[in-house]
C-alpha atoms as a PDB file:
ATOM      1  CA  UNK A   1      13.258  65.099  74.188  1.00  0.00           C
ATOM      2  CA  UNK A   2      16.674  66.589  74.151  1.00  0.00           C
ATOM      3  CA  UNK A   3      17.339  70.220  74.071  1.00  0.00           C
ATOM      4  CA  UNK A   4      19.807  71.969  71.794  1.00  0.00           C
ATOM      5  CA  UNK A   5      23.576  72.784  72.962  1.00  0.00           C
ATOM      6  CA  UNK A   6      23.761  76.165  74.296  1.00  0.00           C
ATOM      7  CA  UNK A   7      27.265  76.678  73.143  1.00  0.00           C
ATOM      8  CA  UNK A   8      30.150  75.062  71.277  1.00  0.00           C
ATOM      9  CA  UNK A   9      31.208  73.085  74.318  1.00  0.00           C
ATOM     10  CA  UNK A  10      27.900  72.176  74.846  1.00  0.00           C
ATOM     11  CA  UNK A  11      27.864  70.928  71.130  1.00  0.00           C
ATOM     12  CA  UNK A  12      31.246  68.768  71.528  1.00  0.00           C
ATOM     13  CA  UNK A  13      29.897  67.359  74.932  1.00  0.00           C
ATOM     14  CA  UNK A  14      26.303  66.450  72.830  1.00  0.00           C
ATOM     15  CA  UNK A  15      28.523  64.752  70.293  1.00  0.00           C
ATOM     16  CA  UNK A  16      30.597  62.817  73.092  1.00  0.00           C
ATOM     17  CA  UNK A  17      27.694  61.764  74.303  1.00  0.00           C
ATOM     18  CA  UNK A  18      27.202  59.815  70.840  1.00  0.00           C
ATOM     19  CA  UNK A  19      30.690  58.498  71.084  1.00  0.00           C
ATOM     20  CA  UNK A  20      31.836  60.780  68.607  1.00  0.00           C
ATOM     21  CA  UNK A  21      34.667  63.262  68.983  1.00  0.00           C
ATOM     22  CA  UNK A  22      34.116  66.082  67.108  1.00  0.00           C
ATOM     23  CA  UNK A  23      36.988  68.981  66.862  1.00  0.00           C
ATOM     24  CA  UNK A  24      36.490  73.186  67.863  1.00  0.00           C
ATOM     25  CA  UNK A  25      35.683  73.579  64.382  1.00  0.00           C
ATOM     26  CA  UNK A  26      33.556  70.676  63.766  1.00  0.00           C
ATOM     27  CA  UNK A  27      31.562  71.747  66.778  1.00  0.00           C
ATOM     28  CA  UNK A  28      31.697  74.943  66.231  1.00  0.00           C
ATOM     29  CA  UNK A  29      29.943  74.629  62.816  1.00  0.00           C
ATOM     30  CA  UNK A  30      27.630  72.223  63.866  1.00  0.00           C
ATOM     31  CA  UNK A  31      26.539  74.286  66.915  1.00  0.00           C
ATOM     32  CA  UNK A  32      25.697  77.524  64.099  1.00  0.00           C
ATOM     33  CA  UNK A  33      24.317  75.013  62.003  1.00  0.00           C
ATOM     34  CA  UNK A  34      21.650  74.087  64.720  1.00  0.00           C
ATOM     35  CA  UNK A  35      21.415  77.873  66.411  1.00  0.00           C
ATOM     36  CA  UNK A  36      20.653  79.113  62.777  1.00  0.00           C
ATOM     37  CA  UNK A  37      19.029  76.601  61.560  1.00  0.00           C
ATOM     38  CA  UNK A  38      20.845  76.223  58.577  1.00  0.00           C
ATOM     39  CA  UNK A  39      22.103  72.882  56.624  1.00  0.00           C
ATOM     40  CA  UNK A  40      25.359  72.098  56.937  1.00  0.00           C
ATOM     41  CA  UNK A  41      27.155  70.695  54.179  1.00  0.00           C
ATOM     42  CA  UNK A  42      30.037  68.378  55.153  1.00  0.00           C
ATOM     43  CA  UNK A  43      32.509  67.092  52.448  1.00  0.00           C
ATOM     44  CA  UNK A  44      35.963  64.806  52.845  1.00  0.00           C
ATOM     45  CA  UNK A  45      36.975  61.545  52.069  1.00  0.00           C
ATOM     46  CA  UNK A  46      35.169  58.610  52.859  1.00  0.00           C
ATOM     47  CA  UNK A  47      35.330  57.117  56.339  1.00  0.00           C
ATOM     48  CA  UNK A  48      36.147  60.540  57.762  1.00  0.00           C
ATOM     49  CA  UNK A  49      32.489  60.785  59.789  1.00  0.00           C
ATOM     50  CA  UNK A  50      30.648  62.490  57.626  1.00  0.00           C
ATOM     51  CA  UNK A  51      27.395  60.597  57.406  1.00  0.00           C
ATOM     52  CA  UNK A  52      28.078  59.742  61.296  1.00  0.00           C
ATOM     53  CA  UNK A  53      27.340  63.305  62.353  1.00  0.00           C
ATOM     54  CA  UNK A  54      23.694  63.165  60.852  1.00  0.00           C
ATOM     55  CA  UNK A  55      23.160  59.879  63.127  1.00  0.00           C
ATOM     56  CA  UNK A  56      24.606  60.952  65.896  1.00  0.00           C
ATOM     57  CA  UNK A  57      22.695  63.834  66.270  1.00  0.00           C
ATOM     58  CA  UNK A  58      19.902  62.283  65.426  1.00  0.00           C
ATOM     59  CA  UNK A  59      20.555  59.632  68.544  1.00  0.00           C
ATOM     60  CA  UNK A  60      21.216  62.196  70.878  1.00  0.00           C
ATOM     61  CA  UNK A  61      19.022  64.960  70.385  1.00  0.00           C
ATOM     62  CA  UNK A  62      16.243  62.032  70.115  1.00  0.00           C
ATOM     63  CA  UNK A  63      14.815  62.734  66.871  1.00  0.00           C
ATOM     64  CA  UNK A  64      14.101  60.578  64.094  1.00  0.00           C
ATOM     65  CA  UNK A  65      16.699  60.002  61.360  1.00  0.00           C
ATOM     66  CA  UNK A  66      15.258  60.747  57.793  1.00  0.00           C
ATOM     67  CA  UNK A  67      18.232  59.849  55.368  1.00  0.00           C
ATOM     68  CA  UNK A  68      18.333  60.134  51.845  1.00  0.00           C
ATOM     69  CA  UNK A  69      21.018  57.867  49.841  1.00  0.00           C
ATOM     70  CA  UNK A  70      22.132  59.839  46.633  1.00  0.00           C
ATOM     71  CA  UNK A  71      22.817  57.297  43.259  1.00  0.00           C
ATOM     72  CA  UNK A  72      23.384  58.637  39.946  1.00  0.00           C
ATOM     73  CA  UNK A  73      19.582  58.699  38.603  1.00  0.00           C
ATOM     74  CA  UNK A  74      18.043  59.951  41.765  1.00  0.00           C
ATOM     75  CA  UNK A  75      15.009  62.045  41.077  1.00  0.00           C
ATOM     76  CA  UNK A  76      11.922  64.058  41.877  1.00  0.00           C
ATOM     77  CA  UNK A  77      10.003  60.933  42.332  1.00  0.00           C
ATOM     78  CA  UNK A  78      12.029  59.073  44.744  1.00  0.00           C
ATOM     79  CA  UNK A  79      13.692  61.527  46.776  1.00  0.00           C
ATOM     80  CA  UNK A  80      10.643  63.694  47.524  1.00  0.00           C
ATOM     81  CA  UNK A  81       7.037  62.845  45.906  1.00  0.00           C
ATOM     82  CA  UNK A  82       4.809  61.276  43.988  1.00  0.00           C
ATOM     83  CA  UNK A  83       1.502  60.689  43.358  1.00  0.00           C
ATOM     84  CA  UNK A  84      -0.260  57.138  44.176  1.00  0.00           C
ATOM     85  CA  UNK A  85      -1.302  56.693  40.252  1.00  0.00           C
ATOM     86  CA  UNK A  86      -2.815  53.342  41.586  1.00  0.00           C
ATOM     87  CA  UNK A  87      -5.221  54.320  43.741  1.00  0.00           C
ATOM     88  CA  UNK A  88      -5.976  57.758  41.698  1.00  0.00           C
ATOM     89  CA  UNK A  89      -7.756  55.350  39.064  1.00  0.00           C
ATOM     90  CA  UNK A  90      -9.521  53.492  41.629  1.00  0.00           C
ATOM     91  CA  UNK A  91     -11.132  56.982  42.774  1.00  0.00           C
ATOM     92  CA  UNK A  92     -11.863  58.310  39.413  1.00  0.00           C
ATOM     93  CA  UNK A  93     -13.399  54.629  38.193  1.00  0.00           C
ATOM     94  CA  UNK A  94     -15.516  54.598  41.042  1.00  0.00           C
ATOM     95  CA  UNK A  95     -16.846  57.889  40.419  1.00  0.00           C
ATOM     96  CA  UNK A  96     -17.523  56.636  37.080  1.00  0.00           C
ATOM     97  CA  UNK A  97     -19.437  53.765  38.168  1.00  0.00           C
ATOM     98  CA  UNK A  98     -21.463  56.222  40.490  1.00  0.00           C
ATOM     99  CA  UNK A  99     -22.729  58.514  38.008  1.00  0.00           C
ATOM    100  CA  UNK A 100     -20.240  61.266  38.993  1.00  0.00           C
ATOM    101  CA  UNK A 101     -18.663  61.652  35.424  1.00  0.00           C
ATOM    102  CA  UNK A 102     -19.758  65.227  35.246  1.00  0.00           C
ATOM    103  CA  UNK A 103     -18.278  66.833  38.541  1.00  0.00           C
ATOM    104  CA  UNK A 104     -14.664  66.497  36.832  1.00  0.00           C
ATOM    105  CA  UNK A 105     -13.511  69.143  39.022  1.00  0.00           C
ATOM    106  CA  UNK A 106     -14.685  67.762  42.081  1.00  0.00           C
ATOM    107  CA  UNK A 107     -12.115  64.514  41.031  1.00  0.00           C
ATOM    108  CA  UNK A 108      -9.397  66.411  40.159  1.00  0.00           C
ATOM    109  CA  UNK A 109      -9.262  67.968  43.348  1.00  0.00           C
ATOM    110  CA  UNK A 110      -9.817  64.702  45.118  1.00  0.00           C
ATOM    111  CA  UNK A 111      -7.030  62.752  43.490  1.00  0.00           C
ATOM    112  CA  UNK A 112      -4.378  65.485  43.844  1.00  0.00           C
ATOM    113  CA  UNK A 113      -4.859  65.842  47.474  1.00  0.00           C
ATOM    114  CA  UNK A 114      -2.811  64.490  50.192  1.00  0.00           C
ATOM    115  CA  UNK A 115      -4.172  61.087  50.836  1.00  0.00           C
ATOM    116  CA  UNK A 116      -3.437  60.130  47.330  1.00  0.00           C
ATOM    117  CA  UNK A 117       0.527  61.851  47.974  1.00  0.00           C
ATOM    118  CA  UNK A 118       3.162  59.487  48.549  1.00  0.00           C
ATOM    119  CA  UNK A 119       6.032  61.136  50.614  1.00  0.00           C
ATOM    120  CA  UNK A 120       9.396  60.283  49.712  1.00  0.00           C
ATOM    121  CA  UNK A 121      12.432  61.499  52.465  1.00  0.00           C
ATOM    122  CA  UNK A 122      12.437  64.895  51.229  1.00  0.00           C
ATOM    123  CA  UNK A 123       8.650  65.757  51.971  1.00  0.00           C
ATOM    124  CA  UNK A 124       8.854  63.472  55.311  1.00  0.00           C
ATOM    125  CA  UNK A 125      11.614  66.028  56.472  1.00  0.00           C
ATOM    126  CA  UNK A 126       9.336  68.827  56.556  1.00  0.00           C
ATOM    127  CA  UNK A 127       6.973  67.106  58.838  1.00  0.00           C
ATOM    128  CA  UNK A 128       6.918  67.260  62.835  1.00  0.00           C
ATOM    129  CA  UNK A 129       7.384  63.632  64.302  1.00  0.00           C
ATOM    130  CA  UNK A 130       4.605  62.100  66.668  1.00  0.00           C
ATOM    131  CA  UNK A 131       6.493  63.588  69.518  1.00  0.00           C
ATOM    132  CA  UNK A 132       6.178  67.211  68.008  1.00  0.00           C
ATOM    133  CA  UNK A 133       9.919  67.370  66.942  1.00  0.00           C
ATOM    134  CA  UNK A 134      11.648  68.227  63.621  1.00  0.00           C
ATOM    135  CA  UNK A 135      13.214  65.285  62.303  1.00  0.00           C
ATOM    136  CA  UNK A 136      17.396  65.219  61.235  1.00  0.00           C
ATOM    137  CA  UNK A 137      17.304  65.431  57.376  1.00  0.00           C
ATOM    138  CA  UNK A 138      20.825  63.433  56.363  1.00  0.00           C
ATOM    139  CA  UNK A 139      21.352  63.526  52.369  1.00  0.00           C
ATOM    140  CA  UNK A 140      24.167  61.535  52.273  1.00  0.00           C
ATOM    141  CA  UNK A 141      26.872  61.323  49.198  1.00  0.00           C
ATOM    142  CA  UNK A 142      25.091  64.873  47.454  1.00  0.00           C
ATOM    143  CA  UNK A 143      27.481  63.591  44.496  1.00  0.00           C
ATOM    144  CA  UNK A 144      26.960  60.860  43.474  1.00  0.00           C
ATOM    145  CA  UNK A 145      23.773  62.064  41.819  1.00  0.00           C
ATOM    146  CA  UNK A 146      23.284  63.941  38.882  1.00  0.00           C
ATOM    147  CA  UNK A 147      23.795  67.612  38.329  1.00  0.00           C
ATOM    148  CA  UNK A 148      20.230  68.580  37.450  1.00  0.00           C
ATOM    149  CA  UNK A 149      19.316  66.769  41.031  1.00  0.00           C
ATOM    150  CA  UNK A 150      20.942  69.278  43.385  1.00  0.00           C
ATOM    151  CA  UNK A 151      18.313  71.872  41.695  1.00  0.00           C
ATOM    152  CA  UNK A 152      15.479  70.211  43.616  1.00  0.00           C
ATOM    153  CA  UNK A 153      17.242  70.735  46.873  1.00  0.00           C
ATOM    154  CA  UNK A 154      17.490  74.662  46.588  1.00  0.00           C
ATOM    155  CA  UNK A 155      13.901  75.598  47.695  1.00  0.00           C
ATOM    156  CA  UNK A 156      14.439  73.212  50.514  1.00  0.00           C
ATOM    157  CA  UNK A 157      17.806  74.215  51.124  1.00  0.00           C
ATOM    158  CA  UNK A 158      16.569  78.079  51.344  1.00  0.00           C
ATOM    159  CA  UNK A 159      13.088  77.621  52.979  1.00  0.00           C
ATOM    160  CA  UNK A 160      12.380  74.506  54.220  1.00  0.00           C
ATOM    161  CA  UNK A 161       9.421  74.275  51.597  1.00  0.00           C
ATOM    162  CA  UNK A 162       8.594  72.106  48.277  1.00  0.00           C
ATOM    163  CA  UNK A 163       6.451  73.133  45.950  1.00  0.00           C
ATOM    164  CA  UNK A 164       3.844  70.421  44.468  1.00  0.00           C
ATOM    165  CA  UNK A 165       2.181  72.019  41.306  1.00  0.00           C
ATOM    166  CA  UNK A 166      -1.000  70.326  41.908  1.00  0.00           C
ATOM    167  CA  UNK A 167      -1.197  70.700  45.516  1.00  0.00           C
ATOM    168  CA  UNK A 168       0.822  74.234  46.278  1.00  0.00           C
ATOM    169  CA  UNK A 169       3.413  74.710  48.531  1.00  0.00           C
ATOM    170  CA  UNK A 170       4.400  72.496  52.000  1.00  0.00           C
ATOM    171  CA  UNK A 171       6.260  74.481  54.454  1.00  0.00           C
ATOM    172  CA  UNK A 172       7.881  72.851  57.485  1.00  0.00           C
ATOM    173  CA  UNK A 173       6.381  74.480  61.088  1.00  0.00           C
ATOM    174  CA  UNK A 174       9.830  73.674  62.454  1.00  0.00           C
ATOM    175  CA  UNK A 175      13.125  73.859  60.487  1.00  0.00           C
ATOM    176  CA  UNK A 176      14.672  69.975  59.982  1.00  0.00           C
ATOM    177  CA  UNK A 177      18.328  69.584  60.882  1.00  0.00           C
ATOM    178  CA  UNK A 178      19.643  69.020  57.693  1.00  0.00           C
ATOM    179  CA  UNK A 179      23.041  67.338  57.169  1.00  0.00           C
ATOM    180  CA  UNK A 180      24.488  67.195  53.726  1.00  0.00           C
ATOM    181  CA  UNK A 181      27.490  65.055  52.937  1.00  0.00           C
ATOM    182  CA  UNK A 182      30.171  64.704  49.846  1.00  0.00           C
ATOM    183  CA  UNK A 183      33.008  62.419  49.060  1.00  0.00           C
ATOM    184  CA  UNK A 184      34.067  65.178  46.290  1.00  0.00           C
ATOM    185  CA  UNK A 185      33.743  62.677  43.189  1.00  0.00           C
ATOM    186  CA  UNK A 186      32.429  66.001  41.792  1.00  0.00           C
ATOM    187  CA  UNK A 187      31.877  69.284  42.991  1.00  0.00           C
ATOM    188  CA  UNK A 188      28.884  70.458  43.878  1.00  0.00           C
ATOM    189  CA  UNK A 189      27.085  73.622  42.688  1.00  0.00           C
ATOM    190  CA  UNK A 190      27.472  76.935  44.448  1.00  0.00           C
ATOM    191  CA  UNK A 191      23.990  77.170  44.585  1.00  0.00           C
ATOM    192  CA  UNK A 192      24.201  74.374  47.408  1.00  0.00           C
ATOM    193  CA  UNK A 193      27.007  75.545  48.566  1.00  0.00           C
ATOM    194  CA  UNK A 194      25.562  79.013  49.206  1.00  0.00           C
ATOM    195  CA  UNK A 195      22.449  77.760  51.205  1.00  0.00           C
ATOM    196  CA  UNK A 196      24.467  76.137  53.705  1.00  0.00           C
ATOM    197  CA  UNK A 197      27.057  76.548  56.404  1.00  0.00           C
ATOM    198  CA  UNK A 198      30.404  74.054  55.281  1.00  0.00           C
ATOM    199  CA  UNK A 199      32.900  72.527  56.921  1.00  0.00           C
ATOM    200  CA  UNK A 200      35.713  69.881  55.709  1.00  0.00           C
ATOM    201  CA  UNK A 201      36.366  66.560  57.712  1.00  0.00           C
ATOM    202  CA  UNK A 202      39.830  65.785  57.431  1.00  0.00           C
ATOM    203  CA  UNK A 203      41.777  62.489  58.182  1.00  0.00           C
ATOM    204  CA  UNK A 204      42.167  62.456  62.099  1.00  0.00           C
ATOM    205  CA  UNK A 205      45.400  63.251  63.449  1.00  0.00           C
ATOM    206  CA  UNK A 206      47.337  60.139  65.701  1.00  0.00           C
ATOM    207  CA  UNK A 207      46.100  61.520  68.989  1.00  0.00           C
ATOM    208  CA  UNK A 208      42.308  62.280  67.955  1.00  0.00           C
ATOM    209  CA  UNK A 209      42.979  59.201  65.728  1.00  0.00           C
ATOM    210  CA  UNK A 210      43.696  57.143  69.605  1.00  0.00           C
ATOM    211  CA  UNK A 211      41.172  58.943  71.151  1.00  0.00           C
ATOM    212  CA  UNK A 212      38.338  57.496  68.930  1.00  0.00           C
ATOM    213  CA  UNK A 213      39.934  54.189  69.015  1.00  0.00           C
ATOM    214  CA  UNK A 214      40.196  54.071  72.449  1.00  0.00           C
ATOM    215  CA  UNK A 215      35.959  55.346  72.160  1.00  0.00           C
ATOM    216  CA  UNK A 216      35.194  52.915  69.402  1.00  0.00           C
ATOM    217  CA  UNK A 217      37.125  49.499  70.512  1.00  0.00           C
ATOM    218  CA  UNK A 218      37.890  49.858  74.127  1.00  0.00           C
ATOM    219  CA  UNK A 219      38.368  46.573  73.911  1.00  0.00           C
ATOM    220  CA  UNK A 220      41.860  46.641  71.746  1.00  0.00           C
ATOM    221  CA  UNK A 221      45.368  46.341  73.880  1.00  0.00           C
ATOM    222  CA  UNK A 222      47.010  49.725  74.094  1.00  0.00           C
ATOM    223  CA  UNK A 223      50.028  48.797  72.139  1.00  0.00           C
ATOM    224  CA  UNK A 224      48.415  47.501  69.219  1.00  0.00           C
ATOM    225  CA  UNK A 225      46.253  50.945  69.405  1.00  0.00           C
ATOM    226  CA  UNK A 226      49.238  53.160  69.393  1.00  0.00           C
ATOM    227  CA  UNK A 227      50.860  50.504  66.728  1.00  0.00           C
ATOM    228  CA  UNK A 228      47.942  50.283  64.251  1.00  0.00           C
ATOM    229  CA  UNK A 229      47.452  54.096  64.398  1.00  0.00           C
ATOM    230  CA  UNK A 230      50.904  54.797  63.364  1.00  0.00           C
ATOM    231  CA  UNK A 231      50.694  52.292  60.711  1.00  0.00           C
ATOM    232  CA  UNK A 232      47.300  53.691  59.414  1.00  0.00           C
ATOM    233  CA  UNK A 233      48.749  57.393  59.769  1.00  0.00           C
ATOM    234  CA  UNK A 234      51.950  56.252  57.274  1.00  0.00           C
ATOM    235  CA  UNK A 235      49.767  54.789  54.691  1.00  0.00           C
ATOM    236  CA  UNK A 236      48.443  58.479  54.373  1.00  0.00           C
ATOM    237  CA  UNK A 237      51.676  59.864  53.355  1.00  0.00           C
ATOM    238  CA  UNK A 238      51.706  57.142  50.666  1.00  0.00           C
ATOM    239  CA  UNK A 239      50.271  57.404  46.859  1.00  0.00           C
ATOM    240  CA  UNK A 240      47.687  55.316  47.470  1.00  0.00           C
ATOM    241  CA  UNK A 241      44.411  54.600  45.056  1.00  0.00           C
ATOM    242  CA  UNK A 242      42.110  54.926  48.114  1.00  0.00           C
ATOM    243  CA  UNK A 243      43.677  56.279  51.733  1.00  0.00           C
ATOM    244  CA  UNK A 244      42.258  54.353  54.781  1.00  0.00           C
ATOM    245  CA  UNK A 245      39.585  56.254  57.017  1.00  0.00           C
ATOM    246  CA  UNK A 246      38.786  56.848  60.464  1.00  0.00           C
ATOM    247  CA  UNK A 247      35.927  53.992  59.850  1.00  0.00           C
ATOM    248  CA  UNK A 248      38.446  51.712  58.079  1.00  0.00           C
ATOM    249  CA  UNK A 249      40.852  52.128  61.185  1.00  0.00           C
ATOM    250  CA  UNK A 250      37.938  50.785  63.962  1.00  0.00           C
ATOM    251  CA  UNK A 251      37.289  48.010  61.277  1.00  0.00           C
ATOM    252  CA  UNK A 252      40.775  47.214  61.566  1.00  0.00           C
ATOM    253  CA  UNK A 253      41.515  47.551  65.471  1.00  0.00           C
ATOM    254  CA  UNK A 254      38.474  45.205  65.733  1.00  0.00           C
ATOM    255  CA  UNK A 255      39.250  42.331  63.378  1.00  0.00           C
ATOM    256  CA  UNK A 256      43.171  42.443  65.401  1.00  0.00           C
ATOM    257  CA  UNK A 257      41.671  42.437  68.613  1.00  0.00           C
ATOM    258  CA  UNK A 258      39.011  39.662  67.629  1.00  0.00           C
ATOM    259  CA  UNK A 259      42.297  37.756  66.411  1.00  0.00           C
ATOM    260  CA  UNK A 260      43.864  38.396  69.748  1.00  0.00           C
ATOM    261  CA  UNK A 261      46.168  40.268  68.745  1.00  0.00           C
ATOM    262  CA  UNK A 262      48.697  42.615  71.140  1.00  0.00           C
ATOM    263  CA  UNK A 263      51.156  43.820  68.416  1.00  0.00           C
ATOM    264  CA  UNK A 264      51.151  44.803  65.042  1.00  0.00           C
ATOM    265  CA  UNK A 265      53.536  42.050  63.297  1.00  0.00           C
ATOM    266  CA  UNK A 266      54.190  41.385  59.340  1.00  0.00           C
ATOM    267  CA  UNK A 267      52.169  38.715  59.389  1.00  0.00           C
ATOM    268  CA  UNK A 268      48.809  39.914  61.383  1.00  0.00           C
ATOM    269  CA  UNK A 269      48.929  42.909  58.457  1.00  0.00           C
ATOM    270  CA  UNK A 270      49.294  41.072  55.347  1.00  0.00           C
ATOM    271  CA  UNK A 271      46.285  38.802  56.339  1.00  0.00           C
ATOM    272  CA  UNK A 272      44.314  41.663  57.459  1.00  0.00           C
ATOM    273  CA  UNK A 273      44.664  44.228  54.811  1.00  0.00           C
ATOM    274  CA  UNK A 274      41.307  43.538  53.379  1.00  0.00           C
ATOM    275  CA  UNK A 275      39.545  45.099  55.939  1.00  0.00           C
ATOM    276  CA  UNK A 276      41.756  48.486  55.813  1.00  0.00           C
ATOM    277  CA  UNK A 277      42.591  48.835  52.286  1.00  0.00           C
ATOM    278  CA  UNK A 278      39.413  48.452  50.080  1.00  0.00           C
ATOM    279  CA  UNK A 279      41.527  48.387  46.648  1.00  0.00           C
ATOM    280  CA  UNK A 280      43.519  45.177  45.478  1.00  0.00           C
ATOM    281  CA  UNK A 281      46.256  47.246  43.801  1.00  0.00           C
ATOM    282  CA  UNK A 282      46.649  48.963  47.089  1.00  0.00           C
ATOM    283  CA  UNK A 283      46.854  45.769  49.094  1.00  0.00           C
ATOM    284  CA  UNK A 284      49.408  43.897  46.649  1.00  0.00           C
ATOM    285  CA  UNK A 285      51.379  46.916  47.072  1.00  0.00           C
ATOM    286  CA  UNK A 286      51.583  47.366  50.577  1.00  0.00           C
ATOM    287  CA  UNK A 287      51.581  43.464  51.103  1.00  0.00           C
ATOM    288  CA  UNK A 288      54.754  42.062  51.823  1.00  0.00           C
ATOM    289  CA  UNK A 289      57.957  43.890  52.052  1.00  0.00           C
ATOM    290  CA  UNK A 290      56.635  47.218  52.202  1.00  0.00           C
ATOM    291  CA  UNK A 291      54.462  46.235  55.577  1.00  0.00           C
ATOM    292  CA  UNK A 292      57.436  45.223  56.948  1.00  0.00           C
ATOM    293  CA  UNK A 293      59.633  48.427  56.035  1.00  0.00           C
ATOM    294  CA  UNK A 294      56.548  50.092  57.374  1.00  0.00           C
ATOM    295  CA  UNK A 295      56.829  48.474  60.894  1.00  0.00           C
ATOM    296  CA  UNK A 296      60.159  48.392  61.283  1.00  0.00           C
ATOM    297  CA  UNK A 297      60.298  52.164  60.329  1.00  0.00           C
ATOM    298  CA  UNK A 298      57.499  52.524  63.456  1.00  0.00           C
ATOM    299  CA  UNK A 299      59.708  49.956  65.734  1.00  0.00           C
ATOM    300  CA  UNK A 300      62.689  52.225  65.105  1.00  0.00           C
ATOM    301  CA  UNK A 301      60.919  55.566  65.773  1.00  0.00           C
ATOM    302  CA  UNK A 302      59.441  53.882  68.825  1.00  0.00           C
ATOM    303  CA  UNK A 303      63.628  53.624  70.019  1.00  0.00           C
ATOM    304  CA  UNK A 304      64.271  56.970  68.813  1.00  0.00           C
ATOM    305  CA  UNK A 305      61.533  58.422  71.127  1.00  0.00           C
ATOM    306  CA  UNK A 306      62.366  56.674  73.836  1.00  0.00           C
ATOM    307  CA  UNK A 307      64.271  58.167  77.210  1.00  0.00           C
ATOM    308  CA  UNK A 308      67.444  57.448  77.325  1.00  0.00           C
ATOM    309  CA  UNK A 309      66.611  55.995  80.887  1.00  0.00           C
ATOM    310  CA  UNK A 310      64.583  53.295  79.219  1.00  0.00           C
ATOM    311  CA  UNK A 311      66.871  52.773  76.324  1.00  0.00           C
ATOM    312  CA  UNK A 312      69.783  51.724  78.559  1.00  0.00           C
ATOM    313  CA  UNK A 313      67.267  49.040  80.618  1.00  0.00           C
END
């Protein structure tokens, strides 16, 4: 078991520890987050390591991971409870069969107890694991479900508690760490909003950017590091349907290195794109000419910056 940081350094080193490199303010959130047991609601694009945080801390503060995938339909049923219908008839035919047709109360409360409750993630959260801990609560992409949705989340949200008409009201002994994440397809309600503690990922900058490359594929020459990471940074300044991540930059910086190779050249992009650029209008437009422009805009920067020691070698 795993105790929690002590401090925001504390936090970043707990996060290191799960290869992931958070920033002051990253940390800094998730450290009041944790201290104040409060959920933390994390929105930015996607691939920034949003949904990375939940598992991470999940990994490293050794708890277990109870995530929640939000789709457009989500509801009551699957994301929290329902009852085992099933087995309710079972009970209620073989009281039936016994003669027990008369004690109706008696099988009402029987079928609407726990044993016939199945417990979807929500409900799960709010119990301890085997090993006495709270579990990490991760409700990941908050909107891509549906409006009325979000409304089931604000007792949780508030008190760590859902209310079951026919069974009452389930507290959690221990607060779960709750993570929620957004890509901000739509916004989410205030109401959310105001029950947690936020914080925006952004796109990395090129020396965090390095940094997690250098984490993530230690494996990848150092050129082709600095290389891709300019590249990727310059397709962010570009109109482009879908900007690459952080996530979309290690899935690049692998599938060079796994093609051996050192430098970034026009042809090693254009037959890679696909696993940057997740849009075919984006990749037929940066295909081709405007790659190259792209490099040799890097190559010439590269000169620029360089001493003048080294440029008269």
């Amino acid at each position: 078991m795993a105790l929690l940081p002590k401090s925001v350094s504390e936090t970043r080193d707990l996060l290191a520890d799960g290869r992931y490199l958070a920033g002051e303010a990253l940390a800094t959130s998730v450290f009041l987050a944790l201290k104040l047991q409060r959920p933390l609601f994390l929105e930015g694009e996607a691939g920034v390591g949003k949904t990375e945080i939940g598992k991470v801390l999940a990994e490293v503060l050794q708890r277990p991971l109870v995530r929640l995938q939000c789709y457009e339909g989500l509801d009551l049923a699957s994301a929290a409870y329902e009852w085992n219908y099933s087995r309710q008839l079972l009970h209620i035919r073989s009281a039936e069969a016994a003669g027990e047709n008369a004690d109706l109360a008696s099988i009402e409360r029987d079928i609407y107890s726990e044993p016939y409750l199945l417990k979807r993630p929500l409900l799960q959260a709010l119990e301890l694991s085997s090993e006495g801990e709270a579990p990490v609560l991760l409700v990941d992409e908050l909107d891509r479900s549906d409006e009325p949705f979000e409304a089931f989340l604000l007792e949780l949200l508030a008190d760590y508690q859902l209310t079951i008409p026919e069974l009452g009201t389930i507290r959690a002994s221990e607060a779960p760490i709750t993570i929620l994440t957004s890509n901000r397809t739509r916004e989410v309600h205030d109401a959310v909003r105001r029950r947690c503690f936020y914080h925006w990922i952004d796109f990395p900058g090129a020396a965090r950017e390095k940094a997690i490359l250098a984490l993530k594929v230690p494996e990848a020459p150092g050129e082709l590091t600095r290389q891709l990471v300019a590249f990727v940074q310059s397709l962010r300044q570009l109109d482009l349907y879908k900007n690459p991540g952080i996530a979309e930059t290690i899935n690049w910086a692998q599938a060079l290195t796994s093609l051996d190779c050192i430098a970034l050249d026009p042809e090693a992009v254009d037959t890679t794109l696909g696993t940057l650029l997740k849009y075919q209008d984006d990749i037929s437009r940066i295909r081709g000419s405007e790659a190259a422009l792209l490099l040799e805009k890097l190559k010439s920067e590269t000169r620029e910056a360089a001493p003048a020691s080294d440029a008269a070698i």
